[in-house]
C-alpha atoms as a PDB file:
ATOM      1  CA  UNK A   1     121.690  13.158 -36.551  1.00  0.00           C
ATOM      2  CA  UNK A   2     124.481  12.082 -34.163  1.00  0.00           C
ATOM      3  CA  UNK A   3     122.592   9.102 -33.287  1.00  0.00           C
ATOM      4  CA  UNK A   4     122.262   8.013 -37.144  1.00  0.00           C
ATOM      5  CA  UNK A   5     125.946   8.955 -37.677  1.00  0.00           C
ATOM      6  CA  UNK A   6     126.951   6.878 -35.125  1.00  0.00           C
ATOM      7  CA  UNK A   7     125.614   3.732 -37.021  1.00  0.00           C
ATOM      8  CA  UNK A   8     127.267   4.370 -40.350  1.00  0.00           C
ATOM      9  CA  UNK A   9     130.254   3.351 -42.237  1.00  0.00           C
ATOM     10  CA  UNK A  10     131.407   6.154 -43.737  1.00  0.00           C
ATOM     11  CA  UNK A  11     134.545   3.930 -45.374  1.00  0.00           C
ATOM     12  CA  UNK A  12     131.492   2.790 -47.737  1.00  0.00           C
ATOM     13  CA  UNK A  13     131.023   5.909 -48.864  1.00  0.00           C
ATOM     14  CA  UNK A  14     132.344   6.021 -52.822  1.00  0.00           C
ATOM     15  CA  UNK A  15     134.816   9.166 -52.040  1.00  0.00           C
ATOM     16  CA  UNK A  16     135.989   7.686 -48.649  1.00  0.00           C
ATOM     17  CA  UNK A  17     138.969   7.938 -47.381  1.00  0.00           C
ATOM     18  CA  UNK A  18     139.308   4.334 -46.503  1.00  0.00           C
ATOM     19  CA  UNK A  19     138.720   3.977 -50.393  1.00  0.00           C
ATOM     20  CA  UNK A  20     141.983   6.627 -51.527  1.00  0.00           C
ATOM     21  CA  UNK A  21     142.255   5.359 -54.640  1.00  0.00           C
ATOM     22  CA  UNK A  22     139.468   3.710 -55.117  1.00  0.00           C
ATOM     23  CA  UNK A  23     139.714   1.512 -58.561  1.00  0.00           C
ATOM     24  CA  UNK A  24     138.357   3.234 -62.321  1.00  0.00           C
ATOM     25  CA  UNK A  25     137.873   3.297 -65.337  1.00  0.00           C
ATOM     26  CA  UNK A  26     140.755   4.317 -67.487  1.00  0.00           C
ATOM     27  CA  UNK A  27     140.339   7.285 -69.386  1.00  0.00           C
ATOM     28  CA  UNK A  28     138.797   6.424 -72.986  1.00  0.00           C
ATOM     29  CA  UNK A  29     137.876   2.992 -72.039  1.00  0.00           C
ATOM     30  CA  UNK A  30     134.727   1.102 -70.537  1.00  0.00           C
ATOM     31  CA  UNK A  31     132.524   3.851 -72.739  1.00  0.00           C
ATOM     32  CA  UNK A  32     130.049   2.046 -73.963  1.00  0.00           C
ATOM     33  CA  UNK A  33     128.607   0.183 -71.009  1.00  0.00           C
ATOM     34  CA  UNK A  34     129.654   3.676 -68.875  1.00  0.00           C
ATOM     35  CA  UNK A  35     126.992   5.433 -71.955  1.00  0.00           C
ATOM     36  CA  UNK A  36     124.074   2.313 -71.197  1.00  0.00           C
ATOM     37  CA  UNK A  37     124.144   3.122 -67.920  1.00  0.00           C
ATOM     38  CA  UNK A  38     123.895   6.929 -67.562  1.00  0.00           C
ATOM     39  CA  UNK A  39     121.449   6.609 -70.331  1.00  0.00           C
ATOM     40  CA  UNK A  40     119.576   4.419 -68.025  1.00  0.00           C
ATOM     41  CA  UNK A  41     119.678   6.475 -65.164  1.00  0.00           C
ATOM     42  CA  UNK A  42     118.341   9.560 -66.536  1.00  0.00           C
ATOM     43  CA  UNK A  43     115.477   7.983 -68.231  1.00  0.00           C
ATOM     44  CA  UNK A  44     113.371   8.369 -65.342  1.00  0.00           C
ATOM     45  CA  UNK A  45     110.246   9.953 -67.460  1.00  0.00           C
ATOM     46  CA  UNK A  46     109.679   6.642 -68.826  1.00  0.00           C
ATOM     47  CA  UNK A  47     107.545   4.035 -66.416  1.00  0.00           C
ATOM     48  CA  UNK A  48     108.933   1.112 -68.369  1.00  0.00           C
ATOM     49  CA  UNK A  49     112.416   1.629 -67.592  1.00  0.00           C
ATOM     50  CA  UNK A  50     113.719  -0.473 -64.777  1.00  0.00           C
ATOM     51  CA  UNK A  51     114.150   0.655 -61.480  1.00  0.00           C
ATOM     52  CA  UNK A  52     116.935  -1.713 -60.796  1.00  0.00           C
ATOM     53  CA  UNK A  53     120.506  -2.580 -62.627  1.00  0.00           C
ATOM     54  CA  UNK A  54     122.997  -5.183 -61.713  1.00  0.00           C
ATOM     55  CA  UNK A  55     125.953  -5.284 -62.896  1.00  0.00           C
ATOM     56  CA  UNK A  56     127.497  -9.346 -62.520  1.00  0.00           C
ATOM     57  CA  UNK A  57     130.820 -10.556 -63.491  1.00  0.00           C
ATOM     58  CA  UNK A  58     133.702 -12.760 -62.327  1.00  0.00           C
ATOM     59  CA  UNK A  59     136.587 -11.255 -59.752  1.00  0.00           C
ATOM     60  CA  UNK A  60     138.553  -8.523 -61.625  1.00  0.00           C
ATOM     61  CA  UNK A  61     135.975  -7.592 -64.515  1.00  0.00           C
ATOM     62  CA  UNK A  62     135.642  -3.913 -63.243  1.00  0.00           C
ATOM     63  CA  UNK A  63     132.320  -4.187 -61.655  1.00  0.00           C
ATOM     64  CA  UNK A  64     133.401  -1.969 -58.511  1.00  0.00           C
ATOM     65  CA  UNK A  65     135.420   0.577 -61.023  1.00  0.00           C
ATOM     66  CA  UNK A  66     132.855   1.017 -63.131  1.00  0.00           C
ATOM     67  CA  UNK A  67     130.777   1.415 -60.027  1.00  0.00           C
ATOM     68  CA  UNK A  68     133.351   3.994 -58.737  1.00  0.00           C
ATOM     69  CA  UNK A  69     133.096   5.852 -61.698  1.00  0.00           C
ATOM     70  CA  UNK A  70     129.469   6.068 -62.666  1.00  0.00           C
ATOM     71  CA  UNK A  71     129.518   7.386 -58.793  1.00  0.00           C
ATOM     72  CA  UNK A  72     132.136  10.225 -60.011  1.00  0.00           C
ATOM     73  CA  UNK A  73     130.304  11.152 -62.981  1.00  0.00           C
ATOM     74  CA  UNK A  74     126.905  11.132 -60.965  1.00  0.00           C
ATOM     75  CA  UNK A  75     128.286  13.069 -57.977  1.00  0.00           C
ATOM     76  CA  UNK A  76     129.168  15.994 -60.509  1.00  0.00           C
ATOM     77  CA  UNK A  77     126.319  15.947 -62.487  1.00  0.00           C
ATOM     78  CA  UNK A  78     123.985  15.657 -58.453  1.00  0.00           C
ATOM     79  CA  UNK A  79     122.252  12.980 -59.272  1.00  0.00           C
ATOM     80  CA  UNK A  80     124.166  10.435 -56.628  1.00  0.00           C
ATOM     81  CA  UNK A  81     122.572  10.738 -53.207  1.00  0.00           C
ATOM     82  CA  UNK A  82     123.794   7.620 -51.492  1.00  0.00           C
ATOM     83  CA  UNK A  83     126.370   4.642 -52.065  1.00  0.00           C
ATOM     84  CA  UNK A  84     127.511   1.498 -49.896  1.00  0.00           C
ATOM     85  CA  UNK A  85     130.630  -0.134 -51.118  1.00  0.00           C
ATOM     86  CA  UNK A  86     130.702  -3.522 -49.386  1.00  0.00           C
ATOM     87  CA  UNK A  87     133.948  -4.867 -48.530  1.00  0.00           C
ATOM     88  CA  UNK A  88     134.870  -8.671 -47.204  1.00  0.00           C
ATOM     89  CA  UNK A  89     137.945  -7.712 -45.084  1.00  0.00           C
ATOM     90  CA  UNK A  90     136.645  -4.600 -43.453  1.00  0.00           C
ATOM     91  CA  UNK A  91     134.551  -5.096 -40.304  1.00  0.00           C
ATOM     92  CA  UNK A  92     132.303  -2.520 -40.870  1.00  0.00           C
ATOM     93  CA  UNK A  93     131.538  -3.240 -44.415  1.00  0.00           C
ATOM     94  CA  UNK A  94     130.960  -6.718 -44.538  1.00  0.00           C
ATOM     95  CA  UNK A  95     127.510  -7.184 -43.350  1.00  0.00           C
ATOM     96  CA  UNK A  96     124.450  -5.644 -43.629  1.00  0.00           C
ATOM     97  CA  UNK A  97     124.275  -4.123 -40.277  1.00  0.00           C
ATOM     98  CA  UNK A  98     124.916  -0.257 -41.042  1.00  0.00           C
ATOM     99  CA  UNK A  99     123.968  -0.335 -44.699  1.00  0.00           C
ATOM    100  CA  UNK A 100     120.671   1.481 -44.379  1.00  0.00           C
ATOM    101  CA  UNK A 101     121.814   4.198 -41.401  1.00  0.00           C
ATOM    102  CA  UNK A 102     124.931   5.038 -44.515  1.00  0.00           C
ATOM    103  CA  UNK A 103     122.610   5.602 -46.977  1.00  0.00           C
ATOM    104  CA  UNK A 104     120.051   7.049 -44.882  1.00  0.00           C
ATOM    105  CA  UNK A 105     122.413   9.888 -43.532  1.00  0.00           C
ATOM    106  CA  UNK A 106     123.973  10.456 -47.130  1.00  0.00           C
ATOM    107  CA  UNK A 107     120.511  11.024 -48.227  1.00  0.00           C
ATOM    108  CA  UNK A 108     120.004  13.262 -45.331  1.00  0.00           C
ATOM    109  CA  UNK A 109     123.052  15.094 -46.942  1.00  0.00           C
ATOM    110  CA  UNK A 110     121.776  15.192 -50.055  1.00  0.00           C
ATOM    111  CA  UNK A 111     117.981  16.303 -50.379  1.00  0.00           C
ATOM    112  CA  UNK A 112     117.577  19.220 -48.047  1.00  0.00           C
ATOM    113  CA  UNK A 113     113.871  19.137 -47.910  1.00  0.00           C
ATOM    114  CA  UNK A 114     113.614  15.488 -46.186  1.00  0.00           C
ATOM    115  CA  UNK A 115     115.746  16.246 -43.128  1.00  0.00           C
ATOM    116  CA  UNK A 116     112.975  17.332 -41.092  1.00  0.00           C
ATOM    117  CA  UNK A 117     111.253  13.710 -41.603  1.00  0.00           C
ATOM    118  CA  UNK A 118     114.462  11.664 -41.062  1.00  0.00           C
ATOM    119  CA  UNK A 119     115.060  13.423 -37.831  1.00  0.00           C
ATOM    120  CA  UNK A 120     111.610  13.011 -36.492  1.00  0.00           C
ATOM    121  CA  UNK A 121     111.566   9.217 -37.371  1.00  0.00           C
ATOM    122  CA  UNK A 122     114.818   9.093 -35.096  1.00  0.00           C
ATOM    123  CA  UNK A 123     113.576  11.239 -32.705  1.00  0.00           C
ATOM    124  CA  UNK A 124     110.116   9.473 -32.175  1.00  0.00           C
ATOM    125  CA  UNK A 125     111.800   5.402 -32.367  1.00  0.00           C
ATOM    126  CA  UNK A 126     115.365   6.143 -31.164  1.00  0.00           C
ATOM    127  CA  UNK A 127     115.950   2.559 -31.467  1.00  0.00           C
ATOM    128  CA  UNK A 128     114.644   1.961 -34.883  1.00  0.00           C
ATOM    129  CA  UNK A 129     118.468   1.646 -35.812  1.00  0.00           C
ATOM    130  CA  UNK A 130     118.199  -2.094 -34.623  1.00  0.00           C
ATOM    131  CA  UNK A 131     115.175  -2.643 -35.915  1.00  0.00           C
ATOM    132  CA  UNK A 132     115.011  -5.303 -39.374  1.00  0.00           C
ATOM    133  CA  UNK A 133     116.396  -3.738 -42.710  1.00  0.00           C
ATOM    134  CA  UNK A 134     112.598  -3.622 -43.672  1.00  0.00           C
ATOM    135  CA  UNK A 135     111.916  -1.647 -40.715  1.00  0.00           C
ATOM    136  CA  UNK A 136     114.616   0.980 -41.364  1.00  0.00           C
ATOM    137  CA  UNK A 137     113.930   1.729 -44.921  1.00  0.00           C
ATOM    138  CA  UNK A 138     110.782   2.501 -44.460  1.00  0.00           C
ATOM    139  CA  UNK A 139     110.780   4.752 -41.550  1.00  0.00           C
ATOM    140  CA  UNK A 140     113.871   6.709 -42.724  1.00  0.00           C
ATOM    141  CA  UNK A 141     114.152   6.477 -46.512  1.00  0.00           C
ATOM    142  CA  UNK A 142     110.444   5.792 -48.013  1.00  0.00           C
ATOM    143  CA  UNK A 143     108.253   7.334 -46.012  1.00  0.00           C
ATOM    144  CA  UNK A 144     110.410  10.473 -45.547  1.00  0.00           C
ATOM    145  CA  UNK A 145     110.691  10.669 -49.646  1.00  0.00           C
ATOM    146  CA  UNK A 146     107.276   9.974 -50.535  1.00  0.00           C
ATOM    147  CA  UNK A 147     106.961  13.924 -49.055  1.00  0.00           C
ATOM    148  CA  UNK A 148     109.817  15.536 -50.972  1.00  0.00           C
ATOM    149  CA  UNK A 149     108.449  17.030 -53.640  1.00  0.00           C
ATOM    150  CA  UNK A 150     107.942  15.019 -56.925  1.00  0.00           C
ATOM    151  CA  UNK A 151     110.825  15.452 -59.026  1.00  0.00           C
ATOM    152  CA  UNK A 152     112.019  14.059 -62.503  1.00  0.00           C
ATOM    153  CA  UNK A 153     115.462  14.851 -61.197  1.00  0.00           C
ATOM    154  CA  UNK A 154     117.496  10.949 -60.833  1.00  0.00           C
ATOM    155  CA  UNK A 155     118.373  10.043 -57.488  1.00  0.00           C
ATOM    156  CA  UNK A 156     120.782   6.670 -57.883  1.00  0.00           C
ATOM    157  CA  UNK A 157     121.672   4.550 -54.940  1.00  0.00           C
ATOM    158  CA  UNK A 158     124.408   2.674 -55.440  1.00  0.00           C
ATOM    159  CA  UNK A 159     125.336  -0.927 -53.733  1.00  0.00           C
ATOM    160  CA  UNK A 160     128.594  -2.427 -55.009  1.00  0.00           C
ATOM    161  CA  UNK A 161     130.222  -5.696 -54.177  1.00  0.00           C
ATOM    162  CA  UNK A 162     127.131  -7.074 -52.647  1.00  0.00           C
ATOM    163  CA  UNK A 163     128.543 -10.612 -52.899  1.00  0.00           C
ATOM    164  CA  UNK A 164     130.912  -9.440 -50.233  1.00  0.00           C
ATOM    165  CA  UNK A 165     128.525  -9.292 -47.754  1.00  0.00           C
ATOM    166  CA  UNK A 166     129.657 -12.203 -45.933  1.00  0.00           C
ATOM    167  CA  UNK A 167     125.946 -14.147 -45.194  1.00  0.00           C
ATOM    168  CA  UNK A 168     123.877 -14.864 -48.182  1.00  0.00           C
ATOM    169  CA  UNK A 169     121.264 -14.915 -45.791  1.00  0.00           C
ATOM    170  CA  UNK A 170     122.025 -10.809 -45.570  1.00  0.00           C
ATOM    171  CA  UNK A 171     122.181 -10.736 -49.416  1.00  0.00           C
ATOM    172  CA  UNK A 172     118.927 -12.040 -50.478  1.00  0.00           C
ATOM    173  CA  UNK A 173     117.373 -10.143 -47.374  1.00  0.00           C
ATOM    174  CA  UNK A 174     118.920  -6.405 -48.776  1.00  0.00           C
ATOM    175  CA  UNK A 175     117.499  -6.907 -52.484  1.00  0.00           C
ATOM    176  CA  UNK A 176     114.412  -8.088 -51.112  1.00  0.00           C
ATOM    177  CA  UNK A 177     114.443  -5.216 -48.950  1.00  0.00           C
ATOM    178  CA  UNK A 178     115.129  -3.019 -51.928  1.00  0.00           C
ATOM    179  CA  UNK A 179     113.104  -4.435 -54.054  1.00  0.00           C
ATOM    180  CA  UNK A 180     109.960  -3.628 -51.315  1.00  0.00           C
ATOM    181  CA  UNK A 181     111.346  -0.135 -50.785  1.00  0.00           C
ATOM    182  CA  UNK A 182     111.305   0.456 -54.481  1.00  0.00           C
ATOM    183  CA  UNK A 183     107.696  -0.544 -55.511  1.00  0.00           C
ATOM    184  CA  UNK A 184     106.658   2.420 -53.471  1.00  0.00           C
ATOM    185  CA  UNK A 185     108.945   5.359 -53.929  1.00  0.00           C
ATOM    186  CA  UNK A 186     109.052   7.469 -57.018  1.00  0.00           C
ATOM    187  CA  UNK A 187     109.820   6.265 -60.664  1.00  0.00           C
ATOM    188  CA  UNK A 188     113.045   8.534 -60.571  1.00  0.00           C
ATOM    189  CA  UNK A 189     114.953   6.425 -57.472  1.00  0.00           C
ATOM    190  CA  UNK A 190     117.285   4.175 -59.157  1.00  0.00           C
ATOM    191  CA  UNK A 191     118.649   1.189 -57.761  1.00  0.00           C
ATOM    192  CA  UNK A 192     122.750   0.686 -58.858  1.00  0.00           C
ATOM    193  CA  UNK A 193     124.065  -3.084 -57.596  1.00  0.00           C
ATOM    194  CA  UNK A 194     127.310  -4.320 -58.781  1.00  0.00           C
ATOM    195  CA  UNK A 195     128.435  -8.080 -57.579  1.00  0.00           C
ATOM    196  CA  UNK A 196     129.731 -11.384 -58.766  1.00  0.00           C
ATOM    197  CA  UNK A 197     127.072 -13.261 -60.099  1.00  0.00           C
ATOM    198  CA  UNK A 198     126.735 -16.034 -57.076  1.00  0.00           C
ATOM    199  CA  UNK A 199     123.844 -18.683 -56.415  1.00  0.00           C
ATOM    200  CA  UNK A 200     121.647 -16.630 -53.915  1.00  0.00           C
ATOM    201  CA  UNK A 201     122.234 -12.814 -55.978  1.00  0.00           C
ATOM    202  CA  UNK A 202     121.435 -14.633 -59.060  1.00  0.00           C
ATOM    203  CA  UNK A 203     118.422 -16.730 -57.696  1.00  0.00           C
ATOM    204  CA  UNK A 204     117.302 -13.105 -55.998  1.00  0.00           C
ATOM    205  CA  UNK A 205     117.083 -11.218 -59.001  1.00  0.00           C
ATOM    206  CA  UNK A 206     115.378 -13.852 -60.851  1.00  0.00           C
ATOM    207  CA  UNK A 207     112.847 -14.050 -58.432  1.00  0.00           C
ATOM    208  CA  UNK A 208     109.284 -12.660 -59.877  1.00  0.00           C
ATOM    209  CA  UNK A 209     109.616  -9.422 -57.164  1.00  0.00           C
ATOM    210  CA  UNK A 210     113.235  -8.268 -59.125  1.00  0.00           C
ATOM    211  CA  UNK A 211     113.023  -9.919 -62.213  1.00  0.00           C
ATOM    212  CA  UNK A 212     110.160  -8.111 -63.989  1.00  0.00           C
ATOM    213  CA  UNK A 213     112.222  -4.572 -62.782  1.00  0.00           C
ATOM    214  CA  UNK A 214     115.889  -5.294 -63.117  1.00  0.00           C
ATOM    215  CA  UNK A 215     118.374  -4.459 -66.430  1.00  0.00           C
ATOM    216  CA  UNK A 216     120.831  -7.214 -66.045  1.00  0.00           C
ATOM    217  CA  UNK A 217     124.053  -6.154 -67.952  1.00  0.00           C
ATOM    218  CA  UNK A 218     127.186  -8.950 -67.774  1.00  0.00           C
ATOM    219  CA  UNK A 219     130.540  -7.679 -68.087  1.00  0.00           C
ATOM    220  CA  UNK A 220     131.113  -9.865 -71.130  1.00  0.00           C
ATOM    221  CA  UNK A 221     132.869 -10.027 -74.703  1.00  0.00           C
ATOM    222  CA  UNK A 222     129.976  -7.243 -75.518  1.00  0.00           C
ATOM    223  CA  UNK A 223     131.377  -4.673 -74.273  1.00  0.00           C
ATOM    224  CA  UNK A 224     134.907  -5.542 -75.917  1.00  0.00           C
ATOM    225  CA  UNK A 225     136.979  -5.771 -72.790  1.00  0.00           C
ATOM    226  CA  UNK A 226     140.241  -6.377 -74.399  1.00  0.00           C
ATOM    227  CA  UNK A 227     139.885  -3.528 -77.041  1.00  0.00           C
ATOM    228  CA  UNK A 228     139.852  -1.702 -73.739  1.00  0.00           C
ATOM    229  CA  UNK A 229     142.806  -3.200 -71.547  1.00  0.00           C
ATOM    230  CA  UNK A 230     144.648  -3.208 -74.815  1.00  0.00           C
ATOM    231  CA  UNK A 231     144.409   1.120 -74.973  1.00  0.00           C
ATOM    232  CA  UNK A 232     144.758   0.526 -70.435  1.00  0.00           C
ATOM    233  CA  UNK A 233     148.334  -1.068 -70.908  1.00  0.00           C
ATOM    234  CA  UNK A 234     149.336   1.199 -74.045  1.00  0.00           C
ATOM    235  CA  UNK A 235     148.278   4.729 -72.195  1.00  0.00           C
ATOM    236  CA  UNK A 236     149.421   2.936 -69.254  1.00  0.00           C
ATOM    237  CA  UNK A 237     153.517   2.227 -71.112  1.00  0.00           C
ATOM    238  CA  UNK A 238     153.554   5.935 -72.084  1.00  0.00           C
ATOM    239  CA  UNK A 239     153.103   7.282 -68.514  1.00  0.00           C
ATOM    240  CA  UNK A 240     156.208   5.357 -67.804  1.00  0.00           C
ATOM    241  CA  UNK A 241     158.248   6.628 -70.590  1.00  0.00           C
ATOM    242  CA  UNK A 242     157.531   9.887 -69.433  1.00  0.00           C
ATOM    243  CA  UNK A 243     157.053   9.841 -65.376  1.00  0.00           C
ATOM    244  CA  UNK A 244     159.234   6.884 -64.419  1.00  0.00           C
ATOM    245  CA  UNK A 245     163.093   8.073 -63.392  1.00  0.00           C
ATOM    246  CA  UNK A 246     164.364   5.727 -65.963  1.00  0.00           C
ATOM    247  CA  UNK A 247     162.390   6.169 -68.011  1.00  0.00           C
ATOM    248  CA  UNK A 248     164.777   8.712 -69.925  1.00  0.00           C
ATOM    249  CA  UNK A 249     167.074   5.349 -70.670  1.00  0.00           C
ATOM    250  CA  UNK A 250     164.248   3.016 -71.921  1.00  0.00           C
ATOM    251  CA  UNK A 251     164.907   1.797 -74.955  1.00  0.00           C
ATOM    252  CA  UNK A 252     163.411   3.900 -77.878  1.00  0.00           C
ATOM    253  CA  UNK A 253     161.023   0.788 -78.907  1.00  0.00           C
ATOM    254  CA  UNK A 254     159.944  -0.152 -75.531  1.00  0.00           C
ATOM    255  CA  UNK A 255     157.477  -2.426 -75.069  1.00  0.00           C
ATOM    256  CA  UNK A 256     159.461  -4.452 -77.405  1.00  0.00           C
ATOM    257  CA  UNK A 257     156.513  -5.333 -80.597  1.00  0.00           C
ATOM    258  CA  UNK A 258     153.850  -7.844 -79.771  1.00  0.00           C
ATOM    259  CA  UNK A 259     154.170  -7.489 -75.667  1.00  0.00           C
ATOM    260  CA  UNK A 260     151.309  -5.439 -75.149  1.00  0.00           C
ATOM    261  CA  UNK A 261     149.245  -7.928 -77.334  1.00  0.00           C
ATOM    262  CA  UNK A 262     150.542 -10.943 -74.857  1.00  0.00           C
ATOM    263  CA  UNK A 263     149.736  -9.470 -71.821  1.00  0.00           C
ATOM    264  CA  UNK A 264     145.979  -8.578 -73.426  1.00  0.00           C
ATOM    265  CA  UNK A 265     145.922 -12.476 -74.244  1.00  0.00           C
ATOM    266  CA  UNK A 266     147.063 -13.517 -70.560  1.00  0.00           C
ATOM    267  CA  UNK A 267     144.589 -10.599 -69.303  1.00  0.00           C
ATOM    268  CA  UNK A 268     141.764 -12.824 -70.346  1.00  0.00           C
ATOM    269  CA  UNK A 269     139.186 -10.106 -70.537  1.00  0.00           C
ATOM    270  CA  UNK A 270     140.295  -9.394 -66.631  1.00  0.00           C
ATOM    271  CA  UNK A 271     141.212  -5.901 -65.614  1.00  0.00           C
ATOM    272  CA  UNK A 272     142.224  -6.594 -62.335  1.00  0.00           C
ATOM    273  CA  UNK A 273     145.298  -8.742 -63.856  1.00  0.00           C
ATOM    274  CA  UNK A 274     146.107  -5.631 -66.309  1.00  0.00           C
ATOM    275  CA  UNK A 275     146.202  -3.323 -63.659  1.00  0.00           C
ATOM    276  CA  UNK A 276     148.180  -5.136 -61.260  1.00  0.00           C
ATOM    277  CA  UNK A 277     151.051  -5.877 -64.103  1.00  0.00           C
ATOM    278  CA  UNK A 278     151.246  -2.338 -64.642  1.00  0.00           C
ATOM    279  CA  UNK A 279     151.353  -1.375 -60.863  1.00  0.00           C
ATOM    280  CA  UNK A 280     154.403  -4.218 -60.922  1.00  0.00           C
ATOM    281  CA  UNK A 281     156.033  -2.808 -64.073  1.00  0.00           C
ATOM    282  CA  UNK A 282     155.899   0.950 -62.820  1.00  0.00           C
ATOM    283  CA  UNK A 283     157.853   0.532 -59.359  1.00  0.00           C
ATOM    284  CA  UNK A 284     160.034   3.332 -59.436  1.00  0.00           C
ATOM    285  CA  UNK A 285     162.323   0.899 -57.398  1.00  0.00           C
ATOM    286  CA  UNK A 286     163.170  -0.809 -59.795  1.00  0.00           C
ATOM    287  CA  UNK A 287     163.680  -0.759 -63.642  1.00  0.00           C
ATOM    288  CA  UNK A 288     160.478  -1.033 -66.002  1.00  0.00           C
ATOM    289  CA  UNK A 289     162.558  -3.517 -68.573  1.00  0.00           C
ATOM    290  CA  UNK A 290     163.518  -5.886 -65.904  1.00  0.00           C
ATOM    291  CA  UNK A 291     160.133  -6.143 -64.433  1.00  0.00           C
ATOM    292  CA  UNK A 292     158.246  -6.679 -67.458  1.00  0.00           C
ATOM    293  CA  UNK A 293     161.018  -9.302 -68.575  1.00  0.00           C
ATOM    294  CA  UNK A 294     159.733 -10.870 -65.119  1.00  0.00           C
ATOM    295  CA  UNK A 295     156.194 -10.718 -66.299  1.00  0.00           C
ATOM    296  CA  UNK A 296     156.590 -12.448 -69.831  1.00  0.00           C
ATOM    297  CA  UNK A 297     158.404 -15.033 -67.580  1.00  0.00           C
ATOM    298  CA  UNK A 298     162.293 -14.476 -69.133  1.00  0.00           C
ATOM    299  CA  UNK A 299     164.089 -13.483 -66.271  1.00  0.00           C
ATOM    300  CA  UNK A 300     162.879 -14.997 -62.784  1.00  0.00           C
ATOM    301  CA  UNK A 301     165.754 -14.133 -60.093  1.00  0.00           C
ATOM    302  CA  UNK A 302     165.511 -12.517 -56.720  1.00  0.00           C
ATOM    303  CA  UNK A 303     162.973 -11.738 -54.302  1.00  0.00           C
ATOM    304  CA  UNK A 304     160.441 -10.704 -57.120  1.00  0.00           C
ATOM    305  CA  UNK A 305     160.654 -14.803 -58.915  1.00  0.00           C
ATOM    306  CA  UNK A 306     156.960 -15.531 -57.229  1.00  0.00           C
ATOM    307  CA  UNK A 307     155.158 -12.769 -59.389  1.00  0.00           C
ATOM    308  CA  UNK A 308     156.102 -15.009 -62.516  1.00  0.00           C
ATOM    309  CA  UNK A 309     153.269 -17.132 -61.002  1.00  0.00           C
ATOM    310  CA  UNK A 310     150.827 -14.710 -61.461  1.00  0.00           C
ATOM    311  CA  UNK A 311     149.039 -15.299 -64.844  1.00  0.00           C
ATOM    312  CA  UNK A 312     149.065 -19.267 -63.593  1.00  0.00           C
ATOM    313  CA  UNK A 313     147.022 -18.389 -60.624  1.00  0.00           C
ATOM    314  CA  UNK A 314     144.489 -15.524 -62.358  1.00  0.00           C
ATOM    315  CA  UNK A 315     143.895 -18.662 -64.660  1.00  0.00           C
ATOM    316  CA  UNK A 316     143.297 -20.645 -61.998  1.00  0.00           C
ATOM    317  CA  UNK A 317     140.902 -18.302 -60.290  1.00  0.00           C
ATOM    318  CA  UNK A 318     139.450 -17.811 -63.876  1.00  0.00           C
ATOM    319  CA  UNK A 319     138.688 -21.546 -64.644  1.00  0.00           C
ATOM    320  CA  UNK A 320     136.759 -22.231 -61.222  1.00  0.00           C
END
């Protein structure tokens, strides 16, 4: 056990605390693709289900807090035994190298009546930690679950922001990896993968070993994105009439009419640009009116003038 826990990242771990305050879903919103994929999960007594979901959009469509949050909801209800949340800046969490030891040991954690196997697999190829990806799953994840006993209970495994694994050499290697690991462990394993939708993720998943066992689901107009960022910035306006220390001396109408529906327009179906307009707007440095003024572009003084270039460069981002 030491040995394994001295390969892991344990800031991938969904309740990290690397990851304090780790992005959501707002209360009330995201419900209906947060409803197709807990249905999904749980239907484990049915063979055709898949045994794979990815969930692909563009930078700031929520993939990683709806990941977050099916994680929350999955961690109460014990069906989560393992998560990697990948991470392009952080050493540790940008490659591939200690994905399988972190899920490995959180599985360890998690399903009492395996731990005997995962030990003895250490114990008898101490080096087996830098061994290939294929290598490692098998000796410490399928092999040791194909003796648990069979259960209809779900166990999910969640991988989110695999596009931020930084070779796309590693990426197609850890679904294929997957992909092998799942044709031979039980129908009620379910494979979680959240990511942009890039060349080599997209070819990988199309490929005949994924393809025929994978529930695509794009973060599109389907799931009504700005009926949901809409309710985000209106819950969102109330908390500062009622926590902010001005917010006492807000005007009575405040957001002035129409605002909220502008900044759902220039959100473009992005919650990331939502989010961080509200973070901006609630500084309790500074007052709520006069940052927001800065946001719909009226007032542009001072040190905070560059934000006004926001919405320009999400569009940007947006339109390549």
């Amino acid at each position: 056990l030491q040995l394994l826990f001295s390969s892991i990242s344990s800031g991938a771990f969904h309740n990290s605390a690397e990851r304090y305050d780790a992005p959501k879903c707002h209360p009330q919103t995201r419900l209906a693709i947060l409803e197709k994929i807990m249905n999904w999960i749980k239907d484990v007594t049915n063979p055709q289900s898949p045994r794979f979901m990815w969930i692909y959009g563009p930078a700031g469509s929520g993939k990683s807090a709806i990941a977050q949050t099916i994680a929350e909801i999955c961690e109460k209800e014990g069906i989560i035994i393992a998560s990697f949340f990948f991470s392009r800046t952080v050493a540790e969490r940008n490659n591939e190298g200690s994905l399988i030891p972190t899920l490995v040991y959180q599985i360890y954690l998690a399903i009492t009546e395996i731990r005997d196997f995962i030990t003895t697999a250490v114990e008898h190829d101490p080096t087996i930690l830098s061994r290939s990806l294929d290598a490692q799953i098998r000796a410490l994840l399928v092999e040791p679950l194909s003796f648990s006993p069979v259960q209809l209970t779900p166990k999910l495994i969640i991988i989110d922001g695999l596009d931020e694994c930084v070779s796309p050499k590693a990426q197609k290697c850890i679904l294929q990896t997957l992909a092998a690991a799942a044709a031979q462990l039980n129908h009620s394993v379910r494979f979680l993968v959240a990511s942009r939708p890039e060349q080599v993720i997209r070819t990988s998943f199309n490929a005949p070993t994924l393809s025929g066992i994978t529930m695509g689901v794009p973060l599109d107009e389907t799931y009504k994105p700005n009926a949901d960022i809409k309710m985000f910035l209106n819950s969102r306006f109330s908390e500062i009439k009622e926590d902010h220390p001005s917010g006492a001396f807000l005007p009575e109408i405040w957001p002035p009419k129409g605002v909220v529906d502008t900044l759902v327009t220039k959100s473009s179906g992005q919650f990331i640009y939502a989010s961080t307009v509200m973070k901006f707007i609630e500084s309790h440095h500074h007052r709520p009116t006069d940052r927001l003024k800065i946001i719909l572009g009226v007032s542009k003084s001072g040190a905070d003038a560059p934000f006004a270039e926001l919405d320009a460069v999400y569009h940007h981002v947006l339109s390549n």
